[in-house]
Protein backbone atom coordinates (compact mmCIF):
# COMPACT_ATOMS: atom_id res chain seq x y z
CA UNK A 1 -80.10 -77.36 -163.92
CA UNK A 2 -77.11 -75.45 -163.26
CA UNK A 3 -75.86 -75.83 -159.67
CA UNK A 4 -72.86 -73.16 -159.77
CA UNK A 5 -72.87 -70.71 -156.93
CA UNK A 6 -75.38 -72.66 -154.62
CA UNK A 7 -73.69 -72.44 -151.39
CA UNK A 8 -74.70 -74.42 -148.12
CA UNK A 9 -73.05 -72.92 -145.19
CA UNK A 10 -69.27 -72.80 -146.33
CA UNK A 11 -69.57 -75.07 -149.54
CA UNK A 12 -69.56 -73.56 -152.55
CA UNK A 13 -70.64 -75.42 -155.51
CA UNK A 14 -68.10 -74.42 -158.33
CA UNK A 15 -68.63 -76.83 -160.93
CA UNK A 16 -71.60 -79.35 -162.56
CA UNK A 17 -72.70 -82.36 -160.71
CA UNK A 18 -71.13 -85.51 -162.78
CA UNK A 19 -69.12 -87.77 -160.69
CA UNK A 20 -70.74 -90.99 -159.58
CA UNK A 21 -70.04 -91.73 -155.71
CA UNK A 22 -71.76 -93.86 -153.23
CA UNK A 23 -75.24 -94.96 -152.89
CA UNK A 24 -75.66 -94.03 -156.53
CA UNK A 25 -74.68 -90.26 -155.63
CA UNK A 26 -74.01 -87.43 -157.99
CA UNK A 27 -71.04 -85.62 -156.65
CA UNK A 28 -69.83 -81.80 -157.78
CA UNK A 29 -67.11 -79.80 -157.11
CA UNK A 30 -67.11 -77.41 -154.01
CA UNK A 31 -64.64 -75.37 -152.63
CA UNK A 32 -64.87 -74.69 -148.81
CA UNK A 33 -64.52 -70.44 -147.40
CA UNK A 34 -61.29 -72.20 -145.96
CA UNK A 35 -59.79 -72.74 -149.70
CA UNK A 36 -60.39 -76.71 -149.25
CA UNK A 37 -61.92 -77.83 -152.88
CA UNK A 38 -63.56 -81.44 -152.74
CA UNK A 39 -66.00 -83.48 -154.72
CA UNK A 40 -69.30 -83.54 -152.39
CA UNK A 41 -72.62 -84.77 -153.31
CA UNK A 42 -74.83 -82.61 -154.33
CA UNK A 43 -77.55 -84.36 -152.81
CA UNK A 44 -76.15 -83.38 -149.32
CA UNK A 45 -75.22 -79.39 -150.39
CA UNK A 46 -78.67 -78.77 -151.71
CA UNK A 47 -80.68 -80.05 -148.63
CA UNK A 48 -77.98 -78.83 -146.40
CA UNK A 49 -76.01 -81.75 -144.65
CA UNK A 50 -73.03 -80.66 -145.29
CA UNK A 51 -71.90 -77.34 -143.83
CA UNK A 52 -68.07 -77.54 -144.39
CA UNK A 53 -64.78 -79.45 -145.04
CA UNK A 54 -65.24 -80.06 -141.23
CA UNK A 55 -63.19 -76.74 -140.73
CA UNK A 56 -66.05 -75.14 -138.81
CA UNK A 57 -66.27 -77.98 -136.39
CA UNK A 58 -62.68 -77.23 -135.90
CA UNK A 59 -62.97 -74.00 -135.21
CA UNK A 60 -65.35 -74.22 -132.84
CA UNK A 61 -63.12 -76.73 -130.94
CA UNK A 62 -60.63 -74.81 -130.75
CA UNK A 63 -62.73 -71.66 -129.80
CA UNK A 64 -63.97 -73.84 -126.39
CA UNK A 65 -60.39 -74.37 -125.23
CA UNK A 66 -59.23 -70.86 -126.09
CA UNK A 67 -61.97 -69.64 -123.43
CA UNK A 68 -60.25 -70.87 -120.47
CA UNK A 69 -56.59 -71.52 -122.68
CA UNK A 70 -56.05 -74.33 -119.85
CA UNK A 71 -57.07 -77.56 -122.21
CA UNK A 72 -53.41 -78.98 -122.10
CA UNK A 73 -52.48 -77.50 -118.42
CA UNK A 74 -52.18 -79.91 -114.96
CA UNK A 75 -54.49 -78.11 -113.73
CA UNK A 76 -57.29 -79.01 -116.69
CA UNK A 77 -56.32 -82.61 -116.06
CA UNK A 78 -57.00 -82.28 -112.15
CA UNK A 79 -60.66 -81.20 -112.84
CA UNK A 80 -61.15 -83.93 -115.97
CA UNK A 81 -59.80 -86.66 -114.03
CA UNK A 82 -61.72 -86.00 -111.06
CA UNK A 83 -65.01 -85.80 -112.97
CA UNK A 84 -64.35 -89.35 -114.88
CA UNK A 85 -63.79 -91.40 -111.66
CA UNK A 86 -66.78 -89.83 -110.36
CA UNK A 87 -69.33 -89.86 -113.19
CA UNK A 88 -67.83 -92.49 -116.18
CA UNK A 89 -68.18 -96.09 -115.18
CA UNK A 90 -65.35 -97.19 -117.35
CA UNK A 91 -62.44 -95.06 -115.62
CA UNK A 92 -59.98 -97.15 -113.92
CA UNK A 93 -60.99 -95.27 -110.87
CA UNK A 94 -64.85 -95.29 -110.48
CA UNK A 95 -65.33 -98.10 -108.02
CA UNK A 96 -63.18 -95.99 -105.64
CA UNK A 97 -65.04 -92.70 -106.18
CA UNK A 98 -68.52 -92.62 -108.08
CA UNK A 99 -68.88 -96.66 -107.27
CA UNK A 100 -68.97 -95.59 -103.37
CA UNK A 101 -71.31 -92.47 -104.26
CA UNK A 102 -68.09 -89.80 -104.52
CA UNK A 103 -69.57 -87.28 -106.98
CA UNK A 104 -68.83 -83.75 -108.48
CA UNK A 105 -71.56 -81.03 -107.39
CA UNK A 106 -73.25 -79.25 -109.46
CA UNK A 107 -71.32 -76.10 -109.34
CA UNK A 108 -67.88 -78.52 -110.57
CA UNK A 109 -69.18 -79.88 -113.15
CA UNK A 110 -68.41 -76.55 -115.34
CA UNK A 111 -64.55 -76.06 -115.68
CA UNK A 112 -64.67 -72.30 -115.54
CA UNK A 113 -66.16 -72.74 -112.15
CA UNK A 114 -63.54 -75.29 -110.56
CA UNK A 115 -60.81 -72.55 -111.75
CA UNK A 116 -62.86 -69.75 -110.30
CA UNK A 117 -62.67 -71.58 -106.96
CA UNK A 118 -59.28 -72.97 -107.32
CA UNK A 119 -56.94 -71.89 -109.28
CA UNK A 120 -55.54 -69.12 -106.89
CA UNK A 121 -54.82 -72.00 -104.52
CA UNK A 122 -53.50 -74.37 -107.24
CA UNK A 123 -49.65 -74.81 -107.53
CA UNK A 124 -47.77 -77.29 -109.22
CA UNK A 125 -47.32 -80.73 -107.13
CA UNK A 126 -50.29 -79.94 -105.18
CA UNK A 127 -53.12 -82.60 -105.34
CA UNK A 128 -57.21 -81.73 -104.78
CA UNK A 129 -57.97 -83.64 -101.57
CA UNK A 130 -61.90 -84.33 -99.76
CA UNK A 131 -61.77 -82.98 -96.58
CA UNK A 132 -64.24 -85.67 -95.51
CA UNK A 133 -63.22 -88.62 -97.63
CA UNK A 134 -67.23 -89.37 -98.11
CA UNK A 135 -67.94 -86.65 -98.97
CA UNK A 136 -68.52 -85.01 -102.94
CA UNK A 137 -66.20 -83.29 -104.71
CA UNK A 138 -67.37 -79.49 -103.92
CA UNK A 139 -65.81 -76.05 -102.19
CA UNK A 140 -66.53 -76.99 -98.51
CA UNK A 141 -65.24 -80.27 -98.81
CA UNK A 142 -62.12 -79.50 -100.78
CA UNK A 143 -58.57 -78.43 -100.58
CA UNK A 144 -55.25 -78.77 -102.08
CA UNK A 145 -52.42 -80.69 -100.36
CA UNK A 146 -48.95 -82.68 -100.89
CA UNK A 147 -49.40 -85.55 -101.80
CA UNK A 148 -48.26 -86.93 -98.57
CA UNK A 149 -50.94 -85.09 -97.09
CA UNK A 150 -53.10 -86.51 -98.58
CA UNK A 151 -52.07 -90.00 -97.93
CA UNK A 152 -53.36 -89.72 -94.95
CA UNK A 153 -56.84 -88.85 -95.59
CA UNK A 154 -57.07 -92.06 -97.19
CA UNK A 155 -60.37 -94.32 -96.21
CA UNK A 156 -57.88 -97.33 -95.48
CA UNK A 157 -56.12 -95.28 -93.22
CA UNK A 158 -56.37 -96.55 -89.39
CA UNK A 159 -56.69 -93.49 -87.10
CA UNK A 160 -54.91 -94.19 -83.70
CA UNK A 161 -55.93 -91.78 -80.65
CA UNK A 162 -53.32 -91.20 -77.54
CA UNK A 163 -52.66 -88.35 -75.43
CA UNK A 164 -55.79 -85.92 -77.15
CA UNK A 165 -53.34 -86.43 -80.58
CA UNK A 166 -55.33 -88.13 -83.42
CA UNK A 167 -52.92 -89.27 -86.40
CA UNK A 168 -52.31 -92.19 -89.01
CA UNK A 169 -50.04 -94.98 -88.24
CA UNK A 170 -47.22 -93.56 -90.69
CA UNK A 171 -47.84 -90.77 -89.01
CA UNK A 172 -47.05 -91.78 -85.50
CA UNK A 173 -44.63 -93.80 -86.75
CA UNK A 174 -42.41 -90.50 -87.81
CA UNK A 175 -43.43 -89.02 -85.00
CA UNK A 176 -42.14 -91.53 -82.12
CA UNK A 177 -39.01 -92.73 -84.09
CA UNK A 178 -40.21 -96.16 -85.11
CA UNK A 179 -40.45 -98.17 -88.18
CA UNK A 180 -44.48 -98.34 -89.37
CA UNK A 181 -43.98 -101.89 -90.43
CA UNK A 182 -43.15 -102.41 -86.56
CA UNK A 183 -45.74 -99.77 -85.10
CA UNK A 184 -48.54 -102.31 -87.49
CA UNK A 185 -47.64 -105.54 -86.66
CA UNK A 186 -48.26 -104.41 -82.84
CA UNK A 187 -51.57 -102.87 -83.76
CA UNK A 188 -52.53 -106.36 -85.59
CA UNK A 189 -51.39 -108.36 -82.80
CA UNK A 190 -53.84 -106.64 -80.70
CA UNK A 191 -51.48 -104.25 -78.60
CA UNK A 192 -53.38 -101.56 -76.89
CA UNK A 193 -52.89 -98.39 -78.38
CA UNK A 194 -50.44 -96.54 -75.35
CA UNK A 195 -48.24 -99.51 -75.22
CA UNK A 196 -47.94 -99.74 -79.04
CA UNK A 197 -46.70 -96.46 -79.25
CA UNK A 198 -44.86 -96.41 -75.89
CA UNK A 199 -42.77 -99.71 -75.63
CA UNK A 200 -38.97 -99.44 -77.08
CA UNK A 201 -38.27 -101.29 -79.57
CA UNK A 202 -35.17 -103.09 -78.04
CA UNK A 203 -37.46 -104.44 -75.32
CA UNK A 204 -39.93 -105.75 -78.58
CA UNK A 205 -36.91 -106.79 -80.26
């Protein structure tokens, strides 16, 4: 039977089958709309398991990222990363995010959307922060910050109250002049709160 000129998809078949390959295998010679020419079986072209040289699968890769032309950008990586702590088991990150029930909602989880709601906020240095650090990854509970800021939205982060001002330890730290090793050790040893932050240091000292 003469095989020239049967095509599946992109394959052209441009010469007899006659070359033993795998499995016992007839292969042929095919040339690919691309200009690729390779020995394929023929087995595969004629009930259609082969479509190309792999040159459509490429194309169509490359298609995806040229929607949003951001594949390679920070800000790509913000909205990646923050969908394998939450959702893939094996990230370095998960029992931090997804392990404590962090997760992406539903509107997130397609990239187009995250840069719909984001990128006109997004600058470079900036870092996505959870308003509520319980809370999932979505546009209420979201916003971008330093990274210092963010520091302080950590869950390890003790809260101390005085005067109707709520901040971190660091944070009073910078605030009343003092070293935060110091300001902690007084916390840990049990110091109330308005003397911690209130008693000079040469009198500690």
């Amino acid at each position: 039977m003469n095989y020239i000129g049967t095509r599946s998809g992109r394959w052209l078949v441009i010469g007899e089958p006659k070359k033993k390959m795998y499995a016992h295998d007839i292969g042929t010679k095919c040339r690919c709309d691309c200009g690729t020419e390779r020995i394929v079986a023929i087995r595969r072209i004629l009930n259609g398991d082969t479509k190309s040289c792999g040159c459509a699968a490429n194309e169509a890769a490359a298609n995806k990222n040229r929607k949003h032309g951001q594949y390679k950008t920070k800000f790509y990586a913000v909205w990646r990363t923050m969908k394998e702590r939450c959702h893939n088991p094996n990230h370095c990150g998960y029992s931090r995010y997804g392990d404590r029930g962090i997760y992406v909602c539903d509107r997130w989880q397609l990239f187009e959307n995250f840069r719909d709601d984001n990128q006109a906020q997004y600058k470079n240095g900036l870092t996505l922060d959870r308003i509520n650090n319980d809370g999932p990854y979505s546009p209420e509970n979201c916003r971008w910050v330093t990274p210092a800021e963010q520091a302080t939205n950590r869950s390890n982060n003790v809260i101390l109250e005085f005067n109707g001002e709520r901040l971190t330890v660091s944070q009073w730290a910078r605030k009343i002049g003092v070293q935060e090793i110091t300001l902690r050790k007084r916390i840990r040893a049990g110091w109330a709160v308005d003397v911690a932050l209130t008693k000079s240091i040469r009198r500690y000292n």
